[in-house]
Protein backbone atom coordinates (compact mmCIF):
# COMPACT_ATOMS: atom_id res chain seq x y z
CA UNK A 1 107.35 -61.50 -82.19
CA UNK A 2 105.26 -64.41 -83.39
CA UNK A 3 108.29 -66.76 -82.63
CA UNK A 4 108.60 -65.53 -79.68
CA UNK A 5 104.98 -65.33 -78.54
CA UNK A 6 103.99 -68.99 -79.97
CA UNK A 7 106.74 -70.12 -77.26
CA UNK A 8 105.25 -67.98 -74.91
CA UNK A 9 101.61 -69.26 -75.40
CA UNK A 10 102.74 -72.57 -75.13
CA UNK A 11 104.91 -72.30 -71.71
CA UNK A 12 102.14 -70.56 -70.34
CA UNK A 13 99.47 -73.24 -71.74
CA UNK A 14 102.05 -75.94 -70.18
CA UNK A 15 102.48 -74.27 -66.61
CA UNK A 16 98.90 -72.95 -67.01
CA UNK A 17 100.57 -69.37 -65.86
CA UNK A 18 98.51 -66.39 -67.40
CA UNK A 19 99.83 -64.39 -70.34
CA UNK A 20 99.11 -60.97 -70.61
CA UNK A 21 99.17 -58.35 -73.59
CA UNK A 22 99.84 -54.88 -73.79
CA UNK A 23 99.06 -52.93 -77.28
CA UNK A 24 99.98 -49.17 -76.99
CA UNK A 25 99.81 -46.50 -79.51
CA UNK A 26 101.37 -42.81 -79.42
CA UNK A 27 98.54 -40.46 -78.66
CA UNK A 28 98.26 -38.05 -82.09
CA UNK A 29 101.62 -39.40 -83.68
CA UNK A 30 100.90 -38.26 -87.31
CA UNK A 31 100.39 -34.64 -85.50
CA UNK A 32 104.10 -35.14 -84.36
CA UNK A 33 105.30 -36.27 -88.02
CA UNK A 34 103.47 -33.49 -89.61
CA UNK A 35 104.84 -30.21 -87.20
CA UNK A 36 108.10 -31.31 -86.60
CA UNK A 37 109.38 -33.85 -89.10
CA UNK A 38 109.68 -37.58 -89.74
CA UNK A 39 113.44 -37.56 -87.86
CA UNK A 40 111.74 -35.92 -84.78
CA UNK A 41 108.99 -38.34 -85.26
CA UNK A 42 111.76 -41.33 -85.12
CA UNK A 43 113.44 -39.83 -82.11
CA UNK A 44 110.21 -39.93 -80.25
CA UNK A 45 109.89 -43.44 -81.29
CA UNK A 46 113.59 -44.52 -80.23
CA UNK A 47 112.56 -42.66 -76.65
CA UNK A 48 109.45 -44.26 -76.24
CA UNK A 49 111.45 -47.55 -76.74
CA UNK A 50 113.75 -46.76 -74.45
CA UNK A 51 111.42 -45.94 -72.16
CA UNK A 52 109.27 -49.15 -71.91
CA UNK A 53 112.63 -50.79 -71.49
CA UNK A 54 113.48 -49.47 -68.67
CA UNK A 55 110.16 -50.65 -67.16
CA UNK A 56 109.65 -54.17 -68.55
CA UNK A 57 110.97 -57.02 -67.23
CA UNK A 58 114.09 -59.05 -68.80
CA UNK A 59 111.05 -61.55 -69.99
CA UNK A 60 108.16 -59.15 -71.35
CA UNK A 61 108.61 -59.14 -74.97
CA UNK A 62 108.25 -55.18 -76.49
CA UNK A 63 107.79 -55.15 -80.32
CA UNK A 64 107.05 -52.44 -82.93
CA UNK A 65 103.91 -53.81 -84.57
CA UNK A 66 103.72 -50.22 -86.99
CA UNK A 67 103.76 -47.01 -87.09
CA UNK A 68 103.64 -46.12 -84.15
CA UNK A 69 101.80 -48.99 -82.36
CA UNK A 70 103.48 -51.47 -80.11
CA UNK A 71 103.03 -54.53 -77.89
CA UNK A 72 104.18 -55.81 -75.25
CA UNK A 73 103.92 -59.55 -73.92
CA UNK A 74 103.66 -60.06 -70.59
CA UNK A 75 104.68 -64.03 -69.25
CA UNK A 76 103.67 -64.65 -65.98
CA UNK A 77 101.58 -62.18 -65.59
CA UNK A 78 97.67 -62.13 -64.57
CA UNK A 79 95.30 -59.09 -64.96
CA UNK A 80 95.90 -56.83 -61.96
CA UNK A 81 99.88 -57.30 -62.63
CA UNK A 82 99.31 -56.23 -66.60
CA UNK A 83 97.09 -53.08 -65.43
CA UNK A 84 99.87 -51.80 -63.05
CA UNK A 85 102.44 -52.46 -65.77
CA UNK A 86 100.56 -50.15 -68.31
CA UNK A 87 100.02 -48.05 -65.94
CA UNK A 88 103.53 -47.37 -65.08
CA UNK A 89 104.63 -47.22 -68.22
CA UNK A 90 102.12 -44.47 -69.22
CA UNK A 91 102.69 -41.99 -66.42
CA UNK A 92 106.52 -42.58 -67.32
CA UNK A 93 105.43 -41.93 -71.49
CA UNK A 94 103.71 -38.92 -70.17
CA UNK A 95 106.26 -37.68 -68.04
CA UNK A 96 109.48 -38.12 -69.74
CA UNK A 97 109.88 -35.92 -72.59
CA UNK A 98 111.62 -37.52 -76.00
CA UNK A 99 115.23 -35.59 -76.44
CA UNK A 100 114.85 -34.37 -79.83
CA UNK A 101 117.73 -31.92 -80.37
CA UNK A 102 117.17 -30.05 -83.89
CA UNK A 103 120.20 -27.92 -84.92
CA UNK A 104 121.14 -25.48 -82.62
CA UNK A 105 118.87 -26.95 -79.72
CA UNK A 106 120.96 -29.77 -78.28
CA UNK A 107 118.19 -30.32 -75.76
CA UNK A 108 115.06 -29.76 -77.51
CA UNK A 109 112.35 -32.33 -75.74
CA UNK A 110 109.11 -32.99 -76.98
CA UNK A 111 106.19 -34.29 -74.40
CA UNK A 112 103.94 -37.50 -75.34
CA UNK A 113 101.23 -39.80 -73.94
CA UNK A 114 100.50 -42.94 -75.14
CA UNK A 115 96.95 -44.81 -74.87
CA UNK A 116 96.86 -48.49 -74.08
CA UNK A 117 94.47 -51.70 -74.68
CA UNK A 118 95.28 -54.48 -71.96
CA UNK A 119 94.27 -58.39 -72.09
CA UNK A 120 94.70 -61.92 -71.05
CA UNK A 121 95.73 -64.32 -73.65
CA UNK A 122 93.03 -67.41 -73.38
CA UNK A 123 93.61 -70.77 -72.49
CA UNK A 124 93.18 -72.09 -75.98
CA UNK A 125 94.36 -69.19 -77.84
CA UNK A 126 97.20 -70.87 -80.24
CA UNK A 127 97.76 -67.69 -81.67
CA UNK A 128 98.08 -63.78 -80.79
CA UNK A 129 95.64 -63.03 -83.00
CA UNK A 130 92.65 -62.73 -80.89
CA UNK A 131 94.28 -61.11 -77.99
CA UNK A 132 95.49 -58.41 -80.21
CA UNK A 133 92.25 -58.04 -81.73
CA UNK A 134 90.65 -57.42 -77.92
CA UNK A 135 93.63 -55.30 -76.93
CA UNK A 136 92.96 -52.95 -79.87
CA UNK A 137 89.81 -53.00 -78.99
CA UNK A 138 90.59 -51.80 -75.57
CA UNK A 139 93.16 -49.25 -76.98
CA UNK A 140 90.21 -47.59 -79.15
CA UNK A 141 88.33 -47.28 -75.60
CA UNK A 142 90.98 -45.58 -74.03
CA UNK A 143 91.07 -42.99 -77.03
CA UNK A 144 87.49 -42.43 -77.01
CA UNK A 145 87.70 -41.95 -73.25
CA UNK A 146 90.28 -39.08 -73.58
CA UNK A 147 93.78 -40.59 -74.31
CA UNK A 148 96.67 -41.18 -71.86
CA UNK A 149 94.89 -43.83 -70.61
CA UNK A 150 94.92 -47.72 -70.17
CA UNK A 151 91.78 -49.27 -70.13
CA UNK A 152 91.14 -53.26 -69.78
CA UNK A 153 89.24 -55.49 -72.39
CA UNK A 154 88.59 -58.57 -71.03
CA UNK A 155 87.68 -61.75 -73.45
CA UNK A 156 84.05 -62.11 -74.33
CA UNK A 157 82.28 -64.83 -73.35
């Protein structure tokens, strides 16, 4: 992603178009991992990929940054935009099951939510590092404030 998101921060630095990040984590992962096995745990991670997909635009950039924490970079895309797409695609986490067939139950699904930390990327930001830093920061707020949520950290002044 850093490639891809230097490019990014540049174009939007040259057009002066806002940049956006999204940093999501699966809400009590290590729970899934621990009841119902790594390969489940993988499944649910190939379906949550699968799902943001389907939602993000040919442009956003989605990348694994872990475990099971993402991000996604958002081009072209200013505050309100970045809150509706986290939005979307946490009522689609939270209502679209993961298939994870186990012998004998070809369609065994498993529900998950997903919390989310949502930012701008500064004008003079050369890097991702800061906006990741905020949009974990917003990420921890939306855990503290219950999970399956999105919650906006905006830069500090």
């Amino acid at each position: 992603m850093e490639g891809q998101a230097a490019m990014e921060i540049a174009r939007a630095q040259r057009s002066g178009a806002p940049l956006s990040l999204i940093a999501i984590d699966l809400d009590h992962f290590k729970r899934i991992n621990d009841t119902h096995g790594h390969d489940v745990g993988d499944l649910v991670l190939q379906a949550f990929a699968n799902t943001a997909r389907a939602l993000l635009r040919d442009g956003d950039v989605l990348c694994r940054m872990g475990g099971e924490e993402f991000a996604v970079l958002l081009p072209d895309t200013h505050r309100e935009q970045a809150l509706e797409v986290a939005e979307r695609l946490r009522k689609a986490v939270a209502t679209t099951p993961a298939r994870v067939g186990q012998a004998g139950m070809e369609d065994a699904t498993l529900a998950y939510t997903a919390s989310l930390g949502v930012t701008l990327i500064c004008a003079g930001e050369s890097t991702l590092k800061p906006a990741i830093k905020r949009a974990d920061q917003g990420l921890y707020a939306a855990k503290e404030a219950g999970r399956n949520r999105a919650h906006w950290q905006p830069a500090t002044s």
